[in-house]
Protein backbone atom coordinates (compact mmCIF):
# COMPACT_ATOMS: atom_id res chain seq x y z
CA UNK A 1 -18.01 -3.79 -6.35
CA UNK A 2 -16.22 -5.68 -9.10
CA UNK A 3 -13.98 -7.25 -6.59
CA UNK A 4 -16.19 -8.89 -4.42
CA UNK A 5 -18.81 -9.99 -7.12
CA UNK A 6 -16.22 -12.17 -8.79
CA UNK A 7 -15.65 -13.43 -5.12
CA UNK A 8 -19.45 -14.03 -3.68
CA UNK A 9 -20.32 -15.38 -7.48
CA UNK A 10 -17.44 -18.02 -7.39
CA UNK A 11 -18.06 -19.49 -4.36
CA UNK A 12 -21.94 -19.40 -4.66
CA UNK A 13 -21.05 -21.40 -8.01
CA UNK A 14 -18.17 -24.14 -5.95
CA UNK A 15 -15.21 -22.93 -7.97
CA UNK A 16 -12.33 -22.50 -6.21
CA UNK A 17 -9.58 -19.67 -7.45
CA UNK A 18 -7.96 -21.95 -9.71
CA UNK A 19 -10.95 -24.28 -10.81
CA UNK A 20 -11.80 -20.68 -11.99
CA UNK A 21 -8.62 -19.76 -13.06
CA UNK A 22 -8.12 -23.13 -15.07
CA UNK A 23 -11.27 -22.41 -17.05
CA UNK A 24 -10.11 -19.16 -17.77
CA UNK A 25 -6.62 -19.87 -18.92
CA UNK A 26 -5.10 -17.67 -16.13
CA UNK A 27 -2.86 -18.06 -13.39
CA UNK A 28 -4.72 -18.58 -9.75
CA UNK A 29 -2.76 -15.13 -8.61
CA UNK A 30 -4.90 -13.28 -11.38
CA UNK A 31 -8.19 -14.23 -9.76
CA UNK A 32 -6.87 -13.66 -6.27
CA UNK A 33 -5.49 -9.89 -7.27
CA UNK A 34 -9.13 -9.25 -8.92
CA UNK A 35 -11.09 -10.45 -5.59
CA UNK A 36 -8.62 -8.38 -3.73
CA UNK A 37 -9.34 -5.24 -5.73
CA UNK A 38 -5.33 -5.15 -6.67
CA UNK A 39 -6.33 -5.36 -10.74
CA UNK A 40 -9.14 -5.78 -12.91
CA UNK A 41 -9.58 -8.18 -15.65
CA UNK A 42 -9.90 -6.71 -18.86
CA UNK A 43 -13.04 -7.05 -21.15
CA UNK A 44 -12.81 -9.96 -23.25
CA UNK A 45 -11.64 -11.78 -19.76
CA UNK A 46 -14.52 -10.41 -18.20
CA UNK A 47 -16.91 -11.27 -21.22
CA UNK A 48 -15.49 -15.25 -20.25
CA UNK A 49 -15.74 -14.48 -16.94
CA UNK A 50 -19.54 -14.02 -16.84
CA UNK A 51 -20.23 -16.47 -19.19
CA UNK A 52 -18.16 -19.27 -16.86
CA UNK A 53 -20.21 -17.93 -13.86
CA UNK A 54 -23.34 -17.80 -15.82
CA UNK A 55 -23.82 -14.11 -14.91
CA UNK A 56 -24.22 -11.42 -16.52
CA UNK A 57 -21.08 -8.18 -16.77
CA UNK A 58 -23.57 -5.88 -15.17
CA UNK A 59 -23.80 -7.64 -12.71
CA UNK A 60 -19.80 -8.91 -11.97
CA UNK A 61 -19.50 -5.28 -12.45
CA UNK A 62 -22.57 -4.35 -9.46
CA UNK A 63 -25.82 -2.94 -11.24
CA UNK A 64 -28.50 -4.35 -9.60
CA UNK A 65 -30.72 -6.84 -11.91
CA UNK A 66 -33.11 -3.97 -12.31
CA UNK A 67 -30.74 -1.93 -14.05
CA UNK A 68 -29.64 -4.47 -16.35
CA UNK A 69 -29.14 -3.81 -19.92
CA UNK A 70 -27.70 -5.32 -23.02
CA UNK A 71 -23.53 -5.52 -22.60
CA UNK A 72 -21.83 -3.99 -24.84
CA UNK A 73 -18.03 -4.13 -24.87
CA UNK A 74 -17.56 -0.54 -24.66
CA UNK A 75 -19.92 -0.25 -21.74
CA UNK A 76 -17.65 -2.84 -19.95
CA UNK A 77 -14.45 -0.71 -21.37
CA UNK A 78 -15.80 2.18 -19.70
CA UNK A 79 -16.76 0.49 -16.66
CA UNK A 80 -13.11 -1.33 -16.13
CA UNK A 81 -11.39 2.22 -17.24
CA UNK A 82 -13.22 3.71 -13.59
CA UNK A 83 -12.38 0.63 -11.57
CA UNK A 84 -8.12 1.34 -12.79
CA UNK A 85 -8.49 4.95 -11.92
CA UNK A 86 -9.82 4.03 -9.09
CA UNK A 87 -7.25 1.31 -8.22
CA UNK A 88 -4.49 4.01 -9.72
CA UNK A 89 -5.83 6.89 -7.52
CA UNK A 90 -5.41 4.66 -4.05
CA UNK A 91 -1.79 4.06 -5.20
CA UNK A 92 -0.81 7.40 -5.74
CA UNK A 93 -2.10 8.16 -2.34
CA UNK A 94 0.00 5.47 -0.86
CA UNK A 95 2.97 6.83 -2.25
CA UNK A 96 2.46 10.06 -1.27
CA UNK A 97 2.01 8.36 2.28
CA UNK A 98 5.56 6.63 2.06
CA UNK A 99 7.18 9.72 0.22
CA UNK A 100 5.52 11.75 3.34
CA UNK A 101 7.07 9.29 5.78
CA UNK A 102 10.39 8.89 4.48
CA UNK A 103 11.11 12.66 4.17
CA UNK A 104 9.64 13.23 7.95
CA UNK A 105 12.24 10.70 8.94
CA UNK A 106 14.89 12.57 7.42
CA UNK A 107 13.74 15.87 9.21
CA UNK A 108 13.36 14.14 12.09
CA UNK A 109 16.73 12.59 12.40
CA UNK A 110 18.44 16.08 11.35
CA UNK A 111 16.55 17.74 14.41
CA UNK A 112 17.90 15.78 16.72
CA UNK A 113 21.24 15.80 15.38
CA UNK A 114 21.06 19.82 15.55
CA UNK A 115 19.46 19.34 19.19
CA UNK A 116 22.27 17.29 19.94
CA UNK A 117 24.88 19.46 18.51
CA UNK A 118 23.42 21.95 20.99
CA UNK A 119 23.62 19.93 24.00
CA UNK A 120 26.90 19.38 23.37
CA UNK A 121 28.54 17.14 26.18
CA UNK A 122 27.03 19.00 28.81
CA UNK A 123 25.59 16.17 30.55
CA UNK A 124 29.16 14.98 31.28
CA UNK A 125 29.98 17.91 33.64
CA UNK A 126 26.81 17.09 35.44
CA UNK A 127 26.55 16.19 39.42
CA UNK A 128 26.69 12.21 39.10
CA UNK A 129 26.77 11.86 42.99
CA UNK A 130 22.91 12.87 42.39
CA UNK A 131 21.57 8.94 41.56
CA UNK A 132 18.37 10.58 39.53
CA UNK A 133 20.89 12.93 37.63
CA UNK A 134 23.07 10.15 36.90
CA UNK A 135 20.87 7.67 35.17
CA UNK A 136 19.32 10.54 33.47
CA UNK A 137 23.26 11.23 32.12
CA UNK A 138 23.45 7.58 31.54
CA UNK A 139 20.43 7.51 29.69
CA UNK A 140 21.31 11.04 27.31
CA UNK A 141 24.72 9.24 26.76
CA UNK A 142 23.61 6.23 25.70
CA UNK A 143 20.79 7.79 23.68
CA UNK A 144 23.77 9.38 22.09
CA UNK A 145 25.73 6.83 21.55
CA UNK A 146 23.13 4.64 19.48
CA UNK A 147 21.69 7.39 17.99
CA UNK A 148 25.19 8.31 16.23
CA UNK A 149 25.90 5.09 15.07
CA UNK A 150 21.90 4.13 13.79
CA UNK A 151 20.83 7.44 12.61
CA UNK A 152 23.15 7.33 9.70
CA UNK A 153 22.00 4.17 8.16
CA UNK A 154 18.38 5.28 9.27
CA UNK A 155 18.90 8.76 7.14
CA UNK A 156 20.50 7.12 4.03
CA UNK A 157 17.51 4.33 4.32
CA UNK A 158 14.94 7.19 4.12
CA UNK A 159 16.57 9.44 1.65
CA UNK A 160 16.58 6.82 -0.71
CA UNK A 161 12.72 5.34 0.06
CA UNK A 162 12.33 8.86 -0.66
CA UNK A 163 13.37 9.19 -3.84
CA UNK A 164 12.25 5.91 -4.99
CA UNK A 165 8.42 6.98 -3.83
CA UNK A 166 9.04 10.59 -5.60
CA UNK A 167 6.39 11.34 -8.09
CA UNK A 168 8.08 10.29 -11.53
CA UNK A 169 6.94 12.41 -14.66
C-alpha cells in the first residue's frame, strides 16, 4: 500500500521525514499523514516523489515490478482517487461509530432515569438494622445521588457529540 511504500522506500534511501519533506517543499506533517495512511499526496507530488526516491509511481503506489508500465498521470489520478475513497470510506465508518455511541449514551442515561423514577425512594423505607440491606441502600442512594448530578452534563455531552457526528448532506 501507498502508505507504507513511501515509508519502507524512505528509509531504505536514509531520508528522514523532513530531509524528504525539505526536498519536496512540504511540511514534515505531510509526509508523516501519507506514511500513516491519513492523506495521499496528489499526482504531481507523487510524480516528485518517485523521482526523489528514484522509484517508480507503480511502485510507491504497490504493483509489483512485473506489472510495471509506463506512468501516465491519469493512471496515477485514478490510482490516488481509490486510495481517498478508501481513506473517505474508513471515516464515514468512524463517525457512524461515534454517532452510534453518543446516541446509546443518551438512551442509556434516559433508562436509568425512567428505572429510577420507578424505584422511587423505596430503598429508604428499607430494614437498615439488616447490615447487607443497608450498604446495599447506601450504595442505591449514593448511586443516586451522583447519577443525578453527572448524568445531566453526561446527556447534554452526548446529545451534542451526536449531532456534531450526524451525517451532514
Amino acid at each position: 500500500m501507498l502508505k507504507d511504500n513511501i515509508k519502507i522506500i524512505r528509509k531504505a534511501k536514509g531520508l528522514s521525514q523532513e530531509e524528504l519533506a525539505i526536498k519536496l517543499n512540504v511540511v514534515r506533517q505531510t509526509i508523516s499523514k501519507w506514511e500513516q495512511g491519513l492523506s495521499v499526496p496528489d499526482s504531481e507530488l507523487l510524480v516528485s516523489l518517485s523521482n526523489i526516491l528514484d522509484t517508480p509511481v507503480s511502485t510507491l503506489l504497490g504493483e509489483s515490478m512485473m506489472e510495471q508500465k509506463e506512468d501516465s498521470l491519469k493512471e496515477i489520478r485514478e490510482k490516488l482517487e481509490k486510495i481517498n475513497i478508501q481513506l473517505a470510506q474508513k471515516k464515514e465508518t468512524k463517525r457512524k461509530i461515534w454517532n452510534f455511541l453518543f446516541l446509546s449514551i443518551c438512551v442509556i442515561l434516559i433508562a436509568i432515569f425512567i428505572g429510577l423514577i420507578l424505584l422511587g425512594n423505596t430503598y429508604m423505607e428499607w430494614d437498615y438494622k439488616d447490615p447487607e440491606l443497608a450498604i446495599l441502600g447506601v450504595g442505591v442512594h449514593s448511586f443516586v445521588w451522583l447519577f443525578i448530578r453527572i448524568a445531566p452534563i453526561i446527556f447534554i455531552c452526548s446529545m451534542i457529540g451526536s449531532y456534531l457526528t450526524r451525517k451532514k448532506k
